[in-house]
PDB file of N, CA and C in Angstrom:
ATOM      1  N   UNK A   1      38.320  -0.919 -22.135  1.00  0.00           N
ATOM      2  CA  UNK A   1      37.290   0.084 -22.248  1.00  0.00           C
ATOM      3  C   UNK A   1      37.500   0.832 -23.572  1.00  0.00           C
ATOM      4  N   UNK A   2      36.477   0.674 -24.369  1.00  0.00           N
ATOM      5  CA  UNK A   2      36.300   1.751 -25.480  1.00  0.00           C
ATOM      6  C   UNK A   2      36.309   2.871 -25.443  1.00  0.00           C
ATOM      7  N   UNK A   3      37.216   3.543 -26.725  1.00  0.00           N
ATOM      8  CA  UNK A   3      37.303   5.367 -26.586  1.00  0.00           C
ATOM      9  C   UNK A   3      35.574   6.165 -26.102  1.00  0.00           C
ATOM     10  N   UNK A   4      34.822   4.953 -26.611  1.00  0.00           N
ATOM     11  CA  UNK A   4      33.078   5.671 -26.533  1.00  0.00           C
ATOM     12  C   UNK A   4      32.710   5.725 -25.420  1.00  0.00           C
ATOM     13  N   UNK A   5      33.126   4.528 -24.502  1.00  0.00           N
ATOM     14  CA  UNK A   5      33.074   4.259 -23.421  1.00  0.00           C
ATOM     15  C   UNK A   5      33.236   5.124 -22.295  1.00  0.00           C
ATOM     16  N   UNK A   6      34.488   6.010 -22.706  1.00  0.00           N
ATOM     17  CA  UNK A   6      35.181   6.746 -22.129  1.00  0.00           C
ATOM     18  C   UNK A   6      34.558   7.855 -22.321  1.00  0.00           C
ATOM     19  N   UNK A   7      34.348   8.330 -23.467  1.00  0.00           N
ATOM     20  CA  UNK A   7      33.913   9.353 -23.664  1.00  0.00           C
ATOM     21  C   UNK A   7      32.224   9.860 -22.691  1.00  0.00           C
ATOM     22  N   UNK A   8      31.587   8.835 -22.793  1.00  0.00           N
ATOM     23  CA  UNK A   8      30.428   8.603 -22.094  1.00  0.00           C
ATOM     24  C   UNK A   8      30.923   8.434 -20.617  1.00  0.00           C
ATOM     25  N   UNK A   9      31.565   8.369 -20.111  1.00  0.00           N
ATOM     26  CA  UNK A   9      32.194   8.345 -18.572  1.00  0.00           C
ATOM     27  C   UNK A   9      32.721   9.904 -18.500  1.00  0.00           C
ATOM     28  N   UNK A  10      33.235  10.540 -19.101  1.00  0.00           N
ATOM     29  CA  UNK A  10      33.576  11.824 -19.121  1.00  0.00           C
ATOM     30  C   UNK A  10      32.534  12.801 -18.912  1.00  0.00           C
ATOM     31  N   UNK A  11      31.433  12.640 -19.815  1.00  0.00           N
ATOM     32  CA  UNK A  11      30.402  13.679 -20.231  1.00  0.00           C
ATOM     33  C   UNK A  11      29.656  13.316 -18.396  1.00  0.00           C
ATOM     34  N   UNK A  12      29.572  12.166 -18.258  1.00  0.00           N
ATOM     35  CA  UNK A  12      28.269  11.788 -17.338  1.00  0.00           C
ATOM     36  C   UNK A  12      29.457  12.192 -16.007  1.00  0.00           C
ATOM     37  N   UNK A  13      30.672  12.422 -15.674  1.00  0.00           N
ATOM     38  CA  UNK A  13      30.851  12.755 -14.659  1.00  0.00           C
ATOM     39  C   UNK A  13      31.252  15.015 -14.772  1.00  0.00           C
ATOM     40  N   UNK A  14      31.234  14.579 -15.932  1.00  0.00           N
ATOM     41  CA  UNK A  14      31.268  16.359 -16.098  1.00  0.00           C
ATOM     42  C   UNK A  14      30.205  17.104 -17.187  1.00  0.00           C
ATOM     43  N   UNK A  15      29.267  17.182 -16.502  1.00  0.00           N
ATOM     44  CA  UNK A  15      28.856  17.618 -18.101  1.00  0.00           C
ATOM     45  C   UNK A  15      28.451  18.756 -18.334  1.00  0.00           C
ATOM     46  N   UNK A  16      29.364  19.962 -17.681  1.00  0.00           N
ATOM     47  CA  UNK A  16      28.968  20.913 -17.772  1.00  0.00           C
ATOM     48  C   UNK A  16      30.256  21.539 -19.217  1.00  0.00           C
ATOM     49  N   UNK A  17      31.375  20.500 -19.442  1.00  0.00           N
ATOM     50  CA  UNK A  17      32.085  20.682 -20.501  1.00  0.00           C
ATOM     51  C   UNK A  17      32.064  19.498 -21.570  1.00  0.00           C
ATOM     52  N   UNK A  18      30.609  19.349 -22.220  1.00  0.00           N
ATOM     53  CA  UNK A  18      30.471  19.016 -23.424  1.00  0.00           C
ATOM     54  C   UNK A  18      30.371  19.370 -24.525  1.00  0.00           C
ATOM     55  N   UNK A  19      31.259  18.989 -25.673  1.00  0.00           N
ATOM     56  CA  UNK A  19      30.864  19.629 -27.234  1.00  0.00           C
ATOM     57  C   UNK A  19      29.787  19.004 -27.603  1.00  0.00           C
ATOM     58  N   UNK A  20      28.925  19.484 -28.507  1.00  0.00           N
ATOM     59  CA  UNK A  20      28.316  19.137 -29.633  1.00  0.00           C
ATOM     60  C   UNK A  20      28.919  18.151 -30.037  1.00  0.00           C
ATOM     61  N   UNK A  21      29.890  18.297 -30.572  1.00  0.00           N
ATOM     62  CA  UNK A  21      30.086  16.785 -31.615  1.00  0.00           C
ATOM     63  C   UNK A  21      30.530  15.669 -30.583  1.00  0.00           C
ATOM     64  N   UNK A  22      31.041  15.835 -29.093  1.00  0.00           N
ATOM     65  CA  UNK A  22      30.569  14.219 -28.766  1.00  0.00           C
ATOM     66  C   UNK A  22      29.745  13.956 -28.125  1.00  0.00           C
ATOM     67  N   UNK A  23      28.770  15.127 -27.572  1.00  0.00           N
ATOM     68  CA  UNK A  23      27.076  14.662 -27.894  1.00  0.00           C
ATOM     69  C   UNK A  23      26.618  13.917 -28.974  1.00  0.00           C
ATOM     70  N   UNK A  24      26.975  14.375 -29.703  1.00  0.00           N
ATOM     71  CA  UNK A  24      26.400  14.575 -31.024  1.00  0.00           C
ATOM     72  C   UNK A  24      26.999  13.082 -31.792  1.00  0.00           C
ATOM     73  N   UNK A  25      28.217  12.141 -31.377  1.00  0.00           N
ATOM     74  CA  UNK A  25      28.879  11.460 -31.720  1.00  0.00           C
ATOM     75  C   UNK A  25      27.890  10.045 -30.685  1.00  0.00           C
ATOM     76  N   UNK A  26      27.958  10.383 -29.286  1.00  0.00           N
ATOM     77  CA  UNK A  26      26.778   9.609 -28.676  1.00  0.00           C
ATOM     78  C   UNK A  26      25.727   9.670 -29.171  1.00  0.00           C
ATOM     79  N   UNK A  27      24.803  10.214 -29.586  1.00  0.00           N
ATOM     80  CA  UNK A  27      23.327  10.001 -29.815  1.00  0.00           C
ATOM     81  C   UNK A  27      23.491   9.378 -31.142  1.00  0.00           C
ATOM     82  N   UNK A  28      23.785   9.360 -31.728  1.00  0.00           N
ATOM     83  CA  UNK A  28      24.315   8.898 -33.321  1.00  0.00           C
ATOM     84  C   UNK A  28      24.586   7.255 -32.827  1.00  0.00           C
ATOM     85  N   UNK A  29      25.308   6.810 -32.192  1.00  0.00           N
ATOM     86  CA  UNK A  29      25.789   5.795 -31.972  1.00  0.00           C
ATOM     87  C   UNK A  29      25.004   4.899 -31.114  1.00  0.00           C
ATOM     88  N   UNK A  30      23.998   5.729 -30.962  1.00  0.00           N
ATOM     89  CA  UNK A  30      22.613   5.225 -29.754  1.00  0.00           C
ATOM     90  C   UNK A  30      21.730   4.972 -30.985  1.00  0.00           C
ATOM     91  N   UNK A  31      21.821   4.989 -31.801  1.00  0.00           N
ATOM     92  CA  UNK A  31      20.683   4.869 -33.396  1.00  0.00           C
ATOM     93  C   UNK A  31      19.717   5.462 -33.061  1.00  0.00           C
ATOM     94  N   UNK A  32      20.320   7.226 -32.495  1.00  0.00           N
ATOM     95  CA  UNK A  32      19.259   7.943 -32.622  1.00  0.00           C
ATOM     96  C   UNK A  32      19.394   8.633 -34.195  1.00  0.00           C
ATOM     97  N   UNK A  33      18.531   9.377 -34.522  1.00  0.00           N
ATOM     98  CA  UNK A  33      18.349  10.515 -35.798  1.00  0.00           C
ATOM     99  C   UNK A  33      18.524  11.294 -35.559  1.00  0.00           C
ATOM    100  N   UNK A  34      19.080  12.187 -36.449  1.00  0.00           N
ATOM    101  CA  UNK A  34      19.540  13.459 -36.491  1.00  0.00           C
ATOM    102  C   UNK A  34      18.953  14.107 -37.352  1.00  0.00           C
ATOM    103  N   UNK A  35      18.019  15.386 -36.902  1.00  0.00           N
ATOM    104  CA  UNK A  35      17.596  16.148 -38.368  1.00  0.00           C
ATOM    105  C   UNK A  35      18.082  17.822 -38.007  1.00  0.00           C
ATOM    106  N   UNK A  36      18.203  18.595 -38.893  1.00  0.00           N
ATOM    107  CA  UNK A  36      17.902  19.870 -38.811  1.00  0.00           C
ATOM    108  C   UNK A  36      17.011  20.871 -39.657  1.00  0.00           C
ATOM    109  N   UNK A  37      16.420  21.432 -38.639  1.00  0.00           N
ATOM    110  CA  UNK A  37      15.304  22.045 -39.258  1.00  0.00           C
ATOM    111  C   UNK A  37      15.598  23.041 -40.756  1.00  0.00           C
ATOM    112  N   UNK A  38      14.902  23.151 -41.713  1.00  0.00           N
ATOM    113  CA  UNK A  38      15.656  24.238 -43.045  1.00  0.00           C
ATOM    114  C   UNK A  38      15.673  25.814 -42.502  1.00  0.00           C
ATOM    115  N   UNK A  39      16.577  26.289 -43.017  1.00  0.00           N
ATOM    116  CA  UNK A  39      16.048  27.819 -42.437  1.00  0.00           C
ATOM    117  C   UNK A  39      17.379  28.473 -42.012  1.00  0.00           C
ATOM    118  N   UNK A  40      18.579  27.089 -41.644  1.00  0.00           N
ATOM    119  CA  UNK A  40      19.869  27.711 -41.431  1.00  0.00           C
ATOM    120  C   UNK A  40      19.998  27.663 -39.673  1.00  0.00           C
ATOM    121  N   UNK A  41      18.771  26.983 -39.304  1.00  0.00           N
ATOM    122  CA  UNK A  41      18.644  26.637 -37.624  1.00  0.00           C
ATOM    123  C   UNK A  41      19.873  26.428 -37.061  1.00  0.00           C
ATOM    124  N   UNK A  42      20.026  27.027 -35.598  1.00  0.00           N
ATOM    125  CA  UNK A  42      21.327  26.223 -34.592  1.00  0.00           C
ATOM    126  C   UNK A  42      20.655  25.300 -33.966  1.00  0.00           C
ATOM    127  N   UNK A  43      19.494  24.438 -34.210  1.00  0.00           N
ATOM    128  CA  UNK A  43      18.832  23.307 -33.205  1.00  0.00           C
ATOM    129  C   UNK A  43      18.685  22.112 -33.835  1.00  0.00           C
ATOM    130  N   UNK A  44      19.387  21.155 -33.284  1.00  0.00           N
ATOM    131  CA  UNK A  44      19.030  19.610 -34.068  1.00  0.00           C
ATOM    132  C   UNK A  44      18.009  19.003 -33.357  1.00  0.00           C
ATOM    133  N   UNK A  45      16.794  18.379 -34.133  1.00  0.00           N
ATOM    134  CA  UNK A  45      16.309  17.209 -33.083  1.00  0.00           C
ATOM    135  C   UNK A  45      17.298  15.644 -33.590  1.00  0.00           C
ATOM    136  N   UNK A  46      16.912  15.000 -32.640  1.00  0.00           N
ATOM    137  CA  UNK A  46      17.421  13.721 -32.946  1.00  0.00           C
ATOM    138  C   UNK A  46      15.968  13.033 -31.550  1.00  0.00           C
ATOM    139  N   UNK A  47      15.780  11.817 -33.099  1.00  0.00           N
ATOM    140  CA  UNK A  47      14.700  11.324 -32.406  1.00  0.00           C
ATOM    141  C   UNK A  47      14.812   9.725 -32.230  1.00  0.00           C
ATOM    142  N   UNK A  48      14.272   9.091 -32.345  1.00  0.00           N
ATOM    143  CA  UNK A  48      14.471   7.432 -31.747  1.00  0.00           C
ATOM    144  C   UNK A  48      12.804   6.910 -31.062  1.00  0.00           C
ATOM    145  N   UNK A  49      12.242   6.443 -32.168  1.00  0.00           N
ATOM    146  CA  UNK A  49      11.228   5.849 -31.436  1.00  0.00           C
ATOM    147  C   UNK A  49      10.158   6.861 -31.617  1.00  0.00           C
ATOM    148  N   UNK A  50       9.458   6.870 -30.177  1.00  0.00           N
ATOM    149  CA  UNK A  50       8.587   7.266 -29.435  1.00  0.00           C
ATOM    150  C   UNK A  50       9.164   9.279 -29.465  1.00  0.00           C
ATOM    151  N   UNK A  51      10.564   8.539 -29.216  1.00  0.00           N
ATOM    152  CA  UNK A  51      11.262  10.174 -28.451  1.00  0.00           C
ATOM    153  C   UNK A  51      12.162  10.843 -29.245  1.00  0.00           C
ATOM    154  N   UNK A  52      11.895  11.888 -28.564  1.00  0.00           N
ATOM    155  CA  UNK A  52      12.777  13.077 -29.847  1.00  0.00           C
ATOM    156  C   UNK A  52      13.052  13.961 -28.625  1.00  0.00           C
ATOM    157  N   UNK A  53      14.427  14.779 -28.860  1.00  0.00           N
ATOM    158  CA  UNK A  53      14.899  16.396 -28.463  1.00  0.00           C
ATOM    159  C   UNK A  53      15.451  16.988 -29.006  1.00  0.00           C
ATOM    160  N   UNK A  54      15.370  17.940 -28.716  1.00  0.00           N
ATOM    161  CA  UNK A  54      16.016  19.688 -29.700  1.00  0.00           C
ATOM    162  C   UNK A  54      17.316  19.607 -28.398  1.00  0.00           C
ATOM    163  N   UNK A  55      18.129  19.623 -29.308  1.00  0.00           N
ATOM    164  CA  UNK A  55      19.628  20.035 -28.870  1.00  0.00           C
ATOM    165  C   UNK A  55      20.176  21.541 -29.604  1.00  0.00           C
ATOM    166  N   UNK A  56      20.293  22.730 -29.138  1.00  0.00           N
ATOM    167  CA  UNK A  56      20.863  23.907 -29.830  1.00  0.00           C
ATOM    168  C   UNK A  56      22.445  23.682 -29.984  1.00  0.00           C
ATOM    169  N   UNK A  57      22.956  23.863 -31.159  1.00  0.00           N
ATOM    170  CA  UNK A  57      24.407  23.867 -31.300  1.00  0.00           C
ATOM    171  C   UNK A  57      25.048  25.202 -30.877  1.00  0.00           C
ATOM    172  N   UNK A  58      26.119  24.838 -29.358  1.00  0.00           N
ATOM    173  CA  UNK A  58      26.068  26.241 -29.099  1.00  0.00           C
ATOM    174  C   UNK A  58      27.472  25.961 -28.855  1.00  0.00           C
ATOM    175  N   UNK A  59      28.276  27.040 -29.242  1.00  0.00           N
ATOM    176  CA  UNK A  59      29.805  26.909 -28.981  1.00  0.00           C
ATOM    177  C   UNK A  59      30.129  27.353 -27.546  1.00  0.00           C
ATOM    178  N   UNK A  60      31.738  27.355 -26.731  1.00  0.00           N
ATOM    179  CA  UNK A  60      31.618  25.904 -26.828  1.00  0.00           C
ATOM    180  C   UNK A  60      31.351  24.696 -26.465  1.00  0.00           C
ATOM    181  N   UNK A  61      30.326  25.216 -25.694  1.00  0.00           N
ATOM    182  CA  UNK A  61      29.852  23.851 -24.504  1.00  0.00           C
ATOM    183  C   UNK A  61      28.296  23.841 -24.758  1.00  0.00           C
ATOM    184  N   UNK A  62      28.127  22.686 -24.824  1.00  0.00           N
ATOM    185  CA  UNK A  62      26.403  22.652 -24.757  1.00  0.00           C
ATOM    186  C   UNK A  62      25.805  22.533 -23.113  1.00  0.00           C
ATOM    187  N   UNK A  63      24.850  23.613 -22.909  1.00  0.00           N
ATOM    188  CA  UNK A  63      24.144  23.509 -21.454  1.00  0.00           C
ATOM    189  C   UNK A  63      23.842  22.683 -20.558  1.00  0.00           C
ATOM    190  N   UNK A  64      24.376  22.703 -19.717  1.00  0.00           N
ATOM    191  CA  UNK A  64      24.192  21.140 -18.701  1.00  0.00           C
ATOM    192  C   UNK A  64      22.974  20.279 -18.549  1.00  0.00           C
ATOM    193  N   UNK A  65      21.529  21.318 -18.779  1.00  0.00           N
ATOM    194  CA  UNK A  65      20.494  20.240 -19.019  1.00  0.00           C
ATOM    195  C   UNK A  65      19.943  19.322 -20.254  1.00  0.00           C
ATOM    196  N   UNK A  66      20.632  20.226 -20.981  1.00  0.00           N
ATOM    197  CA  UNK A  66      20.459  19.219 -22.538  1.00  0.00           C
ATOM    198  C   UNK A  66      21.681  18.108 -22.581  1.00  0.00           C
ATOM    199  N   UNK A  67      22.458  18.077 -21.918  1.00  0.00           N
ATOM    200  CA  UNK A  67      23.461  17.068 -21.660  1.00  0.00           C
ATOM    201  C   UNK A  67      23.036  16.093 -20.700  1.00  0.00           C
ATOM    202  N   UNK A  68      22.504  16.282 -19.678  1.00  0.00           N
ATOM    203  CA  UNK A  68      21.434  15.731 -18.826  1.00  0.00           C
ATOM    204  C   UNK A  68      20.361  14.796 -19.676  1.00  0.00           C
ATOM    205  N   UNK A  69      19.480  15.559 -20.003  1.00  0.00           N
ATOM    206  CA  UNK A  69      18.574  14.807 -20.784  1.00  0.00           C
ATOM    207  C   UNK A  69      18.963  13.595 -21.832  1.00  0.00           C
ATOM    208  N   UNK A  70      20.092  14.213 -22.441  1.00  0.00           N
ATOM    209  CA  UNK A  70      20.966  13.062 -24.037  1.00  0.00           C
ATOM    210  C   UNK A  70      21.195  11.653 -22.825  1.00  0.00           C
ATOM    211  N   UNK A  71      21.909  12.271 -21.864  1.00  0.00           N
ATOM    212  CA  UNK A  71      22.693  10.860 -21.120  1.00  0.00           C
ATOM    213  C   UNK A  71      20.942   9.887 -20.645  1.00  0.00           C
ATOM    214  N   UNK A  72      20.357  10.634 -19.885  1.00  0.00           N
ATOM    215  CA  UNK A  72      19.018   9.551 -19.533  1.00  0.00           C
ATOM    216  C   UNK A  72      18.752   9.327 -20.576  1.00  0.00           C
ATOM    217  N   UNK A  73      18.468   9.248 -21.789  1.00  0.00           N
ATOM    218  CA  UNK A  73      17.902   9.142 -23.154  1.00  0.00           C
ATOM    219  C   UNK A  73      18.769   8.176 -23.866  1.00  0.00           C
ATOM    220  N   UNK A  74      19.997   7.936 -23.495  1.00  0.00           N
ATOM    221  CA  UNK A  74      21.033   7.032 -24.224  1.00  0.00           C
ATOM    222  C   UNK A  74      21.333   5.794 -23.290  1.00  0.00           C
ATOM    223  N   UNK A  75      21.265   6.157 -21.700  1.00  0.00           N
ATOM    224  CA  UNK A  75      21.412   5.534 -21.187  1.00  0.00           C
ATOM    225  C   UNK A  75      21.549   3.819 -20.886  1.00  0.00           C
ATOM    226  N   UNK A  76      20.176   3.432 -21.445  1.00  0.00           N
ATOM    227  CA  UNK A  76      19.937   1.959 -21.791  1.00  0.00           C
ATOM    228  C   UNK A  76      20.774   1.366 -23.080  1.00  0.00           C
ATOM    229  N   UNK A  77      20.797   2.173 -23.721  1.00  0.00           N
ATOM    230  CA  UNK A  77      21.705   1.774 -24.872  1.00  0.00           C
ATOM    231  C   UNK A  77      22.906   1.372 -24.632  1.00  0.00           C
ATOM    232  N   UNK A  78      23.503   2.502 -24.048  1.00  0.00           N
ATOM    233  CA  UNK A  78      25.102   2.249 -23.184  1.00  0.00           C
ATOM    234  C   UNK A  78      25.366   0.998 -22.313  1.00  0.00           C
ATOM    235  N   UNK A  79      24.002   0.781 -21.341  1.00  0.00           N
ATOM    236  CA  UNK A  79      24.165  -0.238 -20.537  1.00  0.00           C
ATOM    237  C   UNK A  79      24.031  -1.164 -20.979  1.00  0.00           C
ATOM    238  N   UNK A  80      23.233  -1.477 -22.042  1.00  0.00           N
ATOM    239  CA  UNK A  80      22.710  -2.731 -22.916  1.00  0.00           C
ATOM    240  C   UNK A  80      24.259  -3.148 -23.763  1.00  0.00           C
ATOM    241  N   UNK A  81      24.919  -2.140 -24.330  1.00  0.00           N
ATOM    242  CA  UNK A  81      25.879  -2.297 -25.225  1.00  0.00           C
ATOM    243  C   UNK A  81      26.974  -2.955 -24.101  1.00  0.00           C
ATOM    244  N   UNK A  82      27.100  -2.392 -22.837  1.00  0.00           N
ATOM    245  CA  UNK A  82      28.472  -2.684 -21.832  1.00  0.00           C
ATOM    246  C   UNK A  82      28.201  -4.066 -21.368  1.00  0.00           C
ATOM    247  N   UNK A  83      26.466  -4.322 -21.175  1.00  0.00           N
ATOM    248  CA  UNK A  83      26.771  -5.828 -20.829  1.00  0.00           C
ATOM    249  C   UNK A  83      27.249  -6.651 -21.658  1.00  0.00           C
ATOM    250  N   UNK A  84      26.991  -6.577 -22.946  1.00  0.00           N
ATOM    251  CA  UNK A  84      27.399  -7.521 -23.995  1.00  0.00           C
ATOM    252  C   UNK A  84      28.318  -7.868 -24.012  1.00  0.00           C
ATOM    253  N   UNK A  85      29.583  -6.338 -24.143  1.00  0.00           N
ATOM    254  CA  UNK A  85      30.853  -6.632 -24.069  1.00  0.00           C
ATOM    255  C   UNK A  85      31.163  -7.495 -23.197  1.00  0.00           C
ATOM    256  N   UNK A  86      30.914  -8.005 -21.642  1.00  0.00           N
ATOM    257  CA  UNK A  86      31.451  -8.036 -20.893  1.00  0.00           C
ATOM    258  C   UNK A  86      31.105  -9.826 -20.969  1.00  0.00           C
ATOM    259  N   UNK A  87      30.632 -10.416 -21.673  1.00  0.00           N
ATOM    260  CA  UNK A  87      29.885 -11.460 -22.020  1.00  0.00           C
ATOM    261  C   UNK A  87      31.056 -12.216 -22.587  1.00  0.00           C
TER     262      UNK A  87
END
């Protein structure tokens, strides 16, 4: 099992103690985008496709429903990536 792997097993059985950056390290690795708005914003979108969300960078845990949302949103990716491995 991969450190990412893991990391994504962590968040999805706890995710009321997630950072930003391994949110932020998952959605990245899901070939989502990352932008931030100009202005000096605490909110990233990161989009992919069709879909986009505003994630606020909030120390030090990001809110359990925006952690919620990243995992359904990455989800297929993860599963798509684990079958391969397992190939």
């Amino acid at each position: 099992m991969s450190q990412l792997e893991k990391l994504l097993l962590r968040i999805i059985n706890n995710p009321k103690t997630v950072r930003f950056e391994e949110l932020d390290k998952l959605l990245q690795r899901a070939e989502f985008e990352r932008f931030q708005p100009k202005g000096g914003s605490s909110h990233y979108i990161y989009r992919k496709d069709d879909y986009h969300m505003t994630i606020p960078r909030k120390t030090p845990y990001i809110k359990e429903i925006y952690v919620k949302r990243a995992i359904e949103a990455i989800g297929d990716y993860f599963s798509k990536e684990m079958d391969e491995d397992a190939d």
